[in-house]
Protein backbone atom coordinates (compact mmCIF):
# COMPACT_ATOMS: atom_id res chain seq x y z
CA UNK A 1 2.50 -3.77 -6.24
CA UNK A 2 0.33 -5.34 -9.00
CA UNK A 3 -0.85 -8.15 -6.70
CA UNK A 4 -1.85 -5.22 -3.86
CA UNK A 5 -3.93 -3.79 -6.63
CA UNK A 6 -5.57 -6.59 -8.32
CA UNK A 7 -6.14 -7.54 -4.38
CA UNK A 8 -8.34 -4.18 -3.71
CA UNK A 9 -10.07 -4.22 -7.29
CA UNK A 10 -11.28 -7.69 -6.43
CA UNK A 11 -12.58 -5.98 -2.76
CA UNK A 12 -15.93 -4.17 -2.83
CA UNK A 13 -15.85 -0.39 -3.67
CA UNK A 14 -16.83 0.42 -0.24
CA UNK A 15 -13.45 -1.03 1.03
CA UNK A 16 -11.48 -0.05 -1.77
CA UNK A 17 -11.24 3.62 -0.87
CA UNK A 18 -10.68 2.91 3.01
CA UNK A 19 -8.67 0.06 2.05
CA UNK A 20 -6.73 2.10 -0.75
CA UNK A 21 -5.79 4.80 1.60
CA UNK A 22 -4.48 2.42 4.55
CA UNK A 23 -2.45 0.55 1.78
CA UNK A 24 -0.76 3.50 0.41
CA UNK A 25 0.41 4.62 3.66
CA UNK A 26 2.03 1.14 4.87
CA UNK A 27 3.50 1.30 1.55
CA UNK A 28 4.53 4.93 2.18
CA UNK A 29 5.80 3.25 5.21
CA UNK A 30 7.86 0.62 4.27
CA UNK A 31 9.45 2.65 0.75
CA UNK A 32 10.69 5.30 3.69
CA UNK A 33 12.10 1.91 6.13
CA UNK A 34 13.81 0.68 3.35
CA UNK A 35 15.41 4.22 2.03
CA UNK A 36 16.52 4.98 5.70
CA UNK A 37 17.71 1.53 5.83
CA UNK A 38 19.47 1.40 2.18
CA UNK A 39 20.78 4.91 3.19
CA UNK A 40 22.05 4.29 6.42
């Protein structure tokens, strides 16, 4: 997580939000995989 951040500060602002957005959703993503996956 802090390397993903310190990764999109670096970036231009003009990335950052598009960039920002598309990186909270894989996250999103991937916290839900592993729940279902640690759940099932």
């Amino acid at each position: 997580m802090m390397r993903l951040r310190r990764s999109t500060r670096a970036k231009p602002s003009k990335k950052k939000k598009s960039e920002s957005v598309f990186d909270l959703g894989s996250l999103n993503t991937a916290l839900k995989s592993t729940s279902v996956h640690a759940n099932g």
